[in-house]
C-alpha atoms as a PDB file:
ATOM      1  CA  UNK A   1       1.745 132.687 -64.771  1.00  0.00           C
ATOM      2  CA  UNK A   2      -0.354 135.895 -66.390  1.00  0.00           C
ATOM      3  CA  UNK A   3      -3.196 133.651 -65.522  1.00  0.00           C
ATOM      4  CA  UNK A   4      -2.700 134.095 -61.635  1.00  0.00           C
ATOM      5  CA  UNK A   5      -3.460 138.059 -62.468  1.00  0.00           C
ATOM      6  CA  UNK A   6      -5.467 138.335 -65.623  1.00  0.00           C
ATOM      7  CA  UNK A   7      -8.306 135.608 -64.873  1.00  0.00           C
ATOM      8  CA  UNK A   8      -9.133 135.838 -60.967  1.00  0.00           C
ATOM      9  CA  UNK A   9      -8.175 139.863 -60.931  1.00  0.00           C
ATOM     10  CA  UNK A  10      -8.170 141.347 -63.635  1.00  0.00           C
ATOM     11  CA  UNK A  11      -5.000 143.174 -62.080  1.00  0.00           C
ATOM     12  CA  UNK A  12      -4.667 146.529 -63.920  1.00  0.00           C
ATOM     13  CA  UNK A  13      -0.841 147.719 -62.328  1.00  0.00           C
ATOM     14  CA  UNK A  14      -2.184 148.706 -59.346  1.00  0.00           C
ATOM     15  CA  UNK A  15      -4.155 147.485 -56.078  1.00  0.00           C
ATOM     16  CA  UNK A  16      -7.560 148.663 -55.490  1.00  0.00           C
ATOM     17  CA  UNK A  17      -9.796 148.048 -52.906  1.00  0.00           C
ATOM     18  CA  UNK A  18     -13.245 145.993 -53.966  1.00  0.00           C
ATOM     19  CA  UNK A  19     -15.950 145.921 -51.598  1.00  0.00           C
ATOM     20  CA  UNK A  20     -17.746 142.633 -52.734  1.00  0.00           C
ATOM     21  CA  UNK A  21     -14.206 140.554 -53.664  1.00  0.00           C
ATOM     22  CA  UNK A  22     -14.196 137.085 -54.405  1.00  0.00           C
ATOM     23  CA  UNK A  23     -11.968 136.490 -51.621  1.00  0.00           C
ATOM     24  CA  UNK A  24     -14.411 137.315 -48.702  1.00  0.00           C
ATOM     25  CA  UNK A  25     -16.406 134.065 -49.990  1.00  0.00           C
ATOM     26  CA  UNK A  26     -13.440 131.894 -52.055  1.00  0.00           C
ATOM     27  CA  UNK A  27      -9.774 130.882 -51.528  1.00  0.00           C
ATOM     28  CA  UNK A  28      -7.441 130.027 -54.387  1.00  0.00           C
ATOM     29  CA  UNK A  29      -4.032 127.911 -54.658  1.00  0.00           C
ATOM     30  CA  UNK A  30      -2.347 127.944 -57.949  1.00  0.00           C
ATOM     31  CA  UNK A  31       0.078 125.243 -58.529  1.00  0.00           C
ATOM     32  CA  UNK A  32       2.614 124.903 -61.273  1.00  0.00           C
ATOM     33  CA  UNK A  33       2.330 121.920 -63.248  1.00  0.00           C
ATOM     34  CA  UNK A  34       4.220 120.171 -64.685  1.00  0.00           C
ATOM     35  CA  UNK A  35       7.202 120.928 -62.276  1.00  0.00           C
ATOM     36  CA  UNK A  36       9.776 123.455 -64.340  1.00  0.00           C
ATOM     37  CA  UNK A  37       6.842 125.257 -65.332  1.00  0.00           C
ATOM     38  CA  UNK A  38       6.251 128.675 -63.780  1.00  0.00           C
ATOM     39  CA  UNK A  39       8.160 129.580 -61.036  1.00  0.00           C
ATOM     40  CA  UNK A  40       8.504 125.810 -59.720  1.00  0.00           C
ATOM     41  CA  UNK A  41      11.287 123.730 -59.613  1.00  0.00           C
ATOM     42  CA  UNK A  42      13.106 120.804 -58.655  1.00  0.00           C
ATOM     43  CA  UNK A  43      16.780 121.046 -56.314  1.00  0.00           C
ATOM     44  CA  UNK A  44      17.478 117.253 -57.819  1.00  0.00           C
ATOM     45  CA  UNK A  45      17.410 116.381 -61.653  1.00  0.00           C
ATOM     46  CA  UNK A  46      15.173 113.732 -61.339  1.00  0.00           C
ATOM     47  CA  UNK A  47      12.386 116.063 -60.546  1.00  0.00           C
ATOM     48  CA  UNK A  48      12.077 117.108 -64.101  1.00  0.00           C
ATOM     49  CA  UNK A  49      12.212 113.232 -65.465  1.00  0.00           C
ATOM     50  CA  UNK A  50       8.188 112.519 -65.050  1.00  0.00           C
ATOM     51  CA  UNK A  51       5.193 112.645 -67.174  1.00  0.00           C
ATOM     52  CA  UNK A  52       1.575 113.016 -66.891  1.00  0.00           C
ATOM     53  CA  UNK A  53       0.755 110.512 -64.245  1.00  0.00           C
ATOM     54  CA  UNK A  54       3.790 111.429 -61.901  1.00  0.00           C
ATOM     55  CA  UNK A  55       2.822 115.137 -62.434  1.00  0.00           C
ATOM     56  CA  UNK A  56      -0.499 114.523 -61.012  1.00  0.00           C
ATOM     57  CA  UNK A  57       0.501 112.563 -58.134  1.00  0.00           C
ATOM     58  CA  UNK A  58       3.022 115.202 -57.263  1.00  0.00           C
ATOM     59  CA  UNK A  59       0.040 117.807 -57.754  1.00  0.00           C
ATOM     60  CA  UNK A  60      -2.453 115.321 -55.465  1.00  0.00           C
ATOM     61  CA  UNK A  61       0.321 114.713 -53.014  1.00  0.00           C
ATOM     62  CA  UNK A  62       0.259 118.874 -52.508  1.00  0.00           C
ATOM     63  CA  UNK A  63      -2.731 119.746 -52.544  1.00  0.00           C
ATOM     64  CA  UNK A  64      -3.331 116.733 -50.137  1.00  0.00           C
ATOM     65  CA  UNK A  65      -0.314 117.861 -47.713  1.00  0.00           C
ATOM     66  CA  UNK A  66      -1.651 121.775 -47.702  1.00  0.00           C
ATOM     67  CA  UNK A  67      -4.831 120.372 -46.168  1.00  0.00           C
ATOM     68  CA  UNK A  68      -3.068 118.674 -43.687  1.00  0.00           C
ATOM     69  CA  UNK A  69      -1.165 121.485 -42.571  1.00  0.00           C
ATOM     70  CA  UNK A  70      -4.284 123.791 -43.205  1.00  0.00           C
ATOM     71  CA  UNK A  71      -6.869 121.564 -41.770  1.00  0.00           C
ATOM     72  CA  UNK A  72      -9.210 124.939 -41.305  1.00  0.00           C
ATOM     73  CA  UNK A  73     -10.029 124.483 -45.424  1.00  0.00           C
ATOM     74  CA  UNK A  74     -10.584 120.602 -45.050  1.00  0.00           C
ATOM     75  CA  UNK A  75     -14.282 121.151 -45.220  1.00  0.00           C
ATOM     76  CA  UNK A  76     -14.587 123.923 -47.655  1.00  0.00           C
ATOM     77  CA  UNK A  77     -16.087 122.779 -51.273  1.00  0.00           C
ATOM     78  CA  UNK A  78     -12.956 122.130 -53.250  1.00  0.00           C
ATOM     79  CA  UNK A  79     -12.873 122.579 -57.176  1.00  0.00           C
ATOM     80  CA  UNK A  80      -9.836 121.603 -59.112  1.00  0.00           C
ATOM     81  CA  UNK A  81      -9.262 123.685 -62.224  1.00  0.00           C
ATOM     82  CA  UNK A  82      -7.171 123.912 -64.847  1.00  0.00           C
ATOM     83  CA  UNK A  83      -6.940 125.353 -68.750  1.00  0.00           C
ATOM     84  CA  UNK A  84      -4.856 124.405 -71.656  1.00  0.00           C
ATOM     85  CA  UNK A  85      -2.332 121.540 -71.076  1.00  0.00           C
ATOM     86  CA  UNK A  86      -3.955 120.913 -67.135  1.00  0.00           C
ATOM     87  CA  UNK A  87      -6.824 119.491 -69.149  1.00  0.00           C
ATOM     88  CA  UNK A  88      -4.651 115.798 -68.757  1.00  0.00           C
ATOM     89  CA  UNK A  89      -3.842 116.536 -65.516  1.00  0.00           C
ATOM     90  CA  UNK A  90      -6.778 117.927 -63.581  1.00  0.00           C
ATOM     91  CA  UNK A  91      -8.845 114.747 -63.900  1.00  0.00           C
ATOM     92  CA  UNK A  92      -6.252 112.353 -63.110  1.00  0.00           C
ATOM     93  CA  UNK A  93      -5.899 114.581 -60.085  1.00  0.00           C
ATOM     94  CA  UNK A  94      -9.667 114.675 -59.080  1.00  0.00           C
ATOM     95  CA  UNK A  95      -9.508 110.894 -59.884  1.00  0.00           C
ATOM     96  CA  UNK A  96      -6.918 110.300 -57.277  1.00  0.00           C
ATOM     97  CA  UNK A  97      -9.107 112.002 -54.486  1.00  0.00           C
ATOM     98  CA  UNK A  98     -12.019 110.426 -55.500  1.00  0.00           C
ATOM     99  CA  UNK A  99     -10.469 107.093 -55.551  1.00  0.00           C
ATOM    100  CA  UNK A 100      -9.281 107.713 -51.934  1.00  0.00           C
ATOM    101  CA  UNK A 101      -6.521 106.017 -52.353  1.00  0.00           C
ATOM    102  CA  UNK A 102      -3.984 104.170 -49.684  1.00  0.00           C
ATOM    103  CA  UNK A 103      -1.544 106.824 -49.004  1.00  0.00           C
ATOM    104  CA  UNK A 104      -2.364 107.772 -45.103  1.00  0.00           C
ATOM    105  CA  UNK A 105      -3.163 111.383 -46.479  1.00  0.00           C
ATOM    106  CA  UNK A 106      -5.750 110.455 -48.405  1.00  0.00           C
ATOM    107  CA  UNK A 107      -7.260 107.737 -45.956  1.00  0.00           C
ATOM    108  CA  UNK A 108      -6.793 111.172 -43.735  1.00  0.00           C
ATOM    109  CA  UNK A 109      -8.892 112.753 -45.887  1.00  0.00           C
ATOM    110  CA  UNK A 110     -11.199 110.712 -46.099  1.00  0.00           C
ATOM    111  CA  UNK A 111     -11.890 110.615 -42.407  1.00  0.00           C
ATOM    112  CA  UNK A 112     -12.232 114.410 -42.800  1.00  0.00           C
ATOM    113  CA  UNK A 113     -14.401 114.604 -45.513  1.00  0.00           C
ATOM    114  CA  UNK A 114     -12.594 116.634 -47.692  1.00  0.00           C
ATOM    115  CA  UNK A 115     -15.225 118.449 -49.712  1.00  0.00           C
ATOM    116  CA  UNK A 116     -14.160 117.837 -53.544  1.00  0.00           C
ATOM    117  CA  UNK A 117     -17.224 118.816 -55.500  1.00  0.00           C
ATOM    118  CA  UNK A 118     -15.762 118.645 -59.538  1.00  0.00           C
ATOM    119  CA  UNK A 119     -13.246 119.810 -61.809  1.00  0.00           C
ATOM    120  CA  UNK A 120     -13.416 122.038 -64.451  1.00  0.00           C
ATOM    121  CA  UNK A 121     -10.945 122.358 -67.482  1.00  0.00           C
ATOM    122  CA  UNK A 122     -10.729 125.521 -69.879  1.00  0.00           C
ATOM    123  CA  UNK A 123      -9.428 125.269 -73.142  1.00  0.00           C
ATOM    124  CA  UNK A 124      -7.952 121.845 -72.330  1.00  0.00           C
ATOM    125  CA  UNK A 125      -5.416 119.791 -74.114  1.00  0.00           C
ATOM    126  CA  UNK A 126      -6.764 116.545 -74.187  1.00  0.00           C
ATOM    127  CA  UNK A 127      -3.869 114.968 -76.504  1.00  0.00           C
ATOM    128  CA  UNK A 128      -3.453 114.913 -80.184  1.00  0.00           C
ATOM    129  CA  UNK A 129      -5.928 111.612 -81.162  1.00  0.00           C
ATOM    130  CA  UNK A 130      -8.856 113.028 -78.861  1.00  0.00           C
ATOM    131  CA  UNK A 131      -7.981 117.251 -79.896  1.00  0.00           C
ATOM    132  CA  UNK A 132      -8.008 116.250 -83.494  1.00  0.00           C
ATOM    133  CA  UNK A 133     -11.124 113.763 -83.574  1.00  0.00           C
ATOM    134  CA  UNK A 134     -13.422 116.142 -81.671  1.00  0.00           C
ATOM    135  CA  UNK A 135     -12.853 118.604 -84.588  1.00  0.00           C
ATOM    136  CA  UNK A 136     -15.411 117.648 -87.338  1.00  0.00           C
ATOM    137  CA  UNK A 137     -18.075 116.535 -84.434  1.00  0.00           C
ATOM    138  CA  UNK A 138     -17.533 119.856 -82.428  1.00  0.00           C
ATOM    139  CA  UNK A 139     -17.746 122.206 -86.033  1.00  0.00           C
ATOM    140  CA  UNK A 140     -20.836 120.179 -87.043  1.00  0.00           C
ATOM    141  CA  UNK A 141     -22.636 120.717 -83.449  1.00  0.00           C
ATOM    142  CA  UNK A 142     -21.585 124.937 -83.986  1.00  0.00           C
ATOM    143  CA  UNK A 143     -22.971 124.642 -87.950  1.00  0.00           C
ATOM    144  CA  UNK A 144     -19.545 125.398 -88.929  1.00  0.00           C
ATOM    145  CA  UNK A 145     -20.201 122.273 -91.485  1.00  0.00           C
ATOM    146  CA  UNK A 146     -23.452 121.329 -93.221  1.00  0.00           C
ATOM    147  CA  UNK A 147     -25.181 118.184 -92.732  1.00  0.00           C
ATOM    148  CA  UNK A 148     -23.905 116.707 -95.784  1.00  0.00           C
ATOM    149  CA  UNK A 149     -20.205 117.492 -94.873  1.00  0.00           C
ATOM    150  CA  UNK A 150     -20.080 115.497 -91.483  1.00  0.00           C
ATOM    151  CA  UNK A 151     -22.304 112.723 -93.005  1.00  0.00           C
ATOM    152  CA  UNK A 152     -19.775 112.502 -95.052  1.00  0.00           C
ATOM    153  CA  UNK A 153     -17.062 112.856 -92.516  1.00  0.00           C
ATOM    154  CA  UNK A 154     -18.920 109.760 -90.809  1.00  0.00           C
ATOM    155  CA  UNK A 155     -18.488 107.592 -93.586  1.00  0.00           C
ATOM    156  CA  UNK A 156     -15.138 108.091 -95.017  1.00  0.00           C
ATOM    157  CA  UNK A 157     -12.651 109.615 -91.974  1.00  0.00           C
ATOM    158  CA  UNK A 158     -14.168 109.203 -89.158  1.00  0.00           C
ATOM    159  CA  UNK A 159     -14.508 105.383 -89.216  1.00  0.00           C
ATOM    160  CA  UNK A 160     -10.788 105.214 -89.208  1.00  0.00           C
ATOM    161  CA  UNK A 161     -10.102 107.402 -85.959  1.00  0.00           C
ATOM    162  CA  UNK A 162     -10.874 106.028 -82.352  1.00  0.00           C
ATOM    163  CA  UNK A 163     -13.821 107.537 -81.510  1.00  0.00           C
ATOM    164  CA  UNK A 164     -14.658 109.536 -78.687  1.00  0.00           C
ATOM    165  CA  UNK A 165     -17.784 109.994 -77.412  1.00  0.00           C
ATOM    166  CA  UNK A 166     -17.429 113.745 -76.006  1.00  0.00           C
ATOM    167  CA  UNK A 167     -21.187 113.124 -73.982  1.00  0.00           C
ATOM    168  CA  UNK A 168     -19.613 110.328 -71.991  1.00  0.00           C
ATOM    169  CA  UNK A 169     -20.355 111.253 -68.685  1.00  0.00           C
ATOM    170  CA  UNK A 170     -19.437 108.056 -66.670  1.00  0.00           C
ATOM    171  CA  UNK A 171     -15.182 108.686 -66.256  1.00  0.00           C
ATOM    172  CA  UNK A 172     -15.896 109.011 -62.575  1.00  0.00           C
ATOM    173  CA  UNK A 173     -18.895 106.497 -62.004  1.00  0.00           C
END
């Protein structure tokens, strides 16, 4: 939760006025996912018994249900962001919006053109295969490792891991 005063603020102890705030041109919801996480939680057990595709519908099925009772934001350009472990989550939750799909708040949205432009992931935790095989590429592309060194990578390790091609750009398409 630092995140919700160190990133958009920075918040120093105290309130102080700024003439030129984001929040004269911007408005921000931060949601805790996965539920227990935060300050969220769950009255029944069974809330905490999900994983990563129930987390995101219960974050689509939100943000989905605050537009509907906030139907003055509807058009507004809508980013979903996220850092560290939201980097499974936040696409699965753009994905559901962009899919559209049957639930009659989406279909509602829909009709209202809810203005979803992208999503955007910081530091993201993409799981364990993909986190460690974008290691060699990523040190290569920085000149962490020589030439030599990630041909070499490309012949002996790499062959073995599923590769990911990080300049895929067609998830959504």
């Amino acid at each position: 939760m630092d995140h919700i005063f160190k990133f958009p603020g920075p918040y120093k102890g105290s309130l102080v006025y700024h003439p030129y705030s984001w929040t004269k041109v911007a408005n921000i919801i931060f949601v805790d996912s996965p539920l227990g996480s935060g300050f969220s939680y769950s009255r029944k057990y069974e809330g905490y018994d999900a994983n990563d595709t129930i987390w995101s519908e219960q974050a689509s099925k939100f943000l989905l249900q605050w537009l509907v009772e906030h139907p003055q934001f509807i058009s507004n350009p809508l980013y979903i962001v996220g850092d560290s472990y939201a980097g499974k989550i936040v696409p699965m939750v753009a994905k559901r919006i962009l899919d559209g799909n049957s639930t009659s708040n989406f279909i509602y949205m829909k009709e209202k053109s809810l203005g979803f432009q992208d999503y955007l992931i910081g530091n993201p935790s993409t799981g364990g295969k993909v986190d460690t095989n974008s290691k060699i590429p990523y040190a290569h592309s920085m000149g962490i490792i020589s030439d030599d060194f990630f041909g070499l990578s490309l012949r002996f390790a790499l062959p073995s891991w599923s590769w990911v091609d990080a300049d895929s750009s067609s998830r959504f398409s």
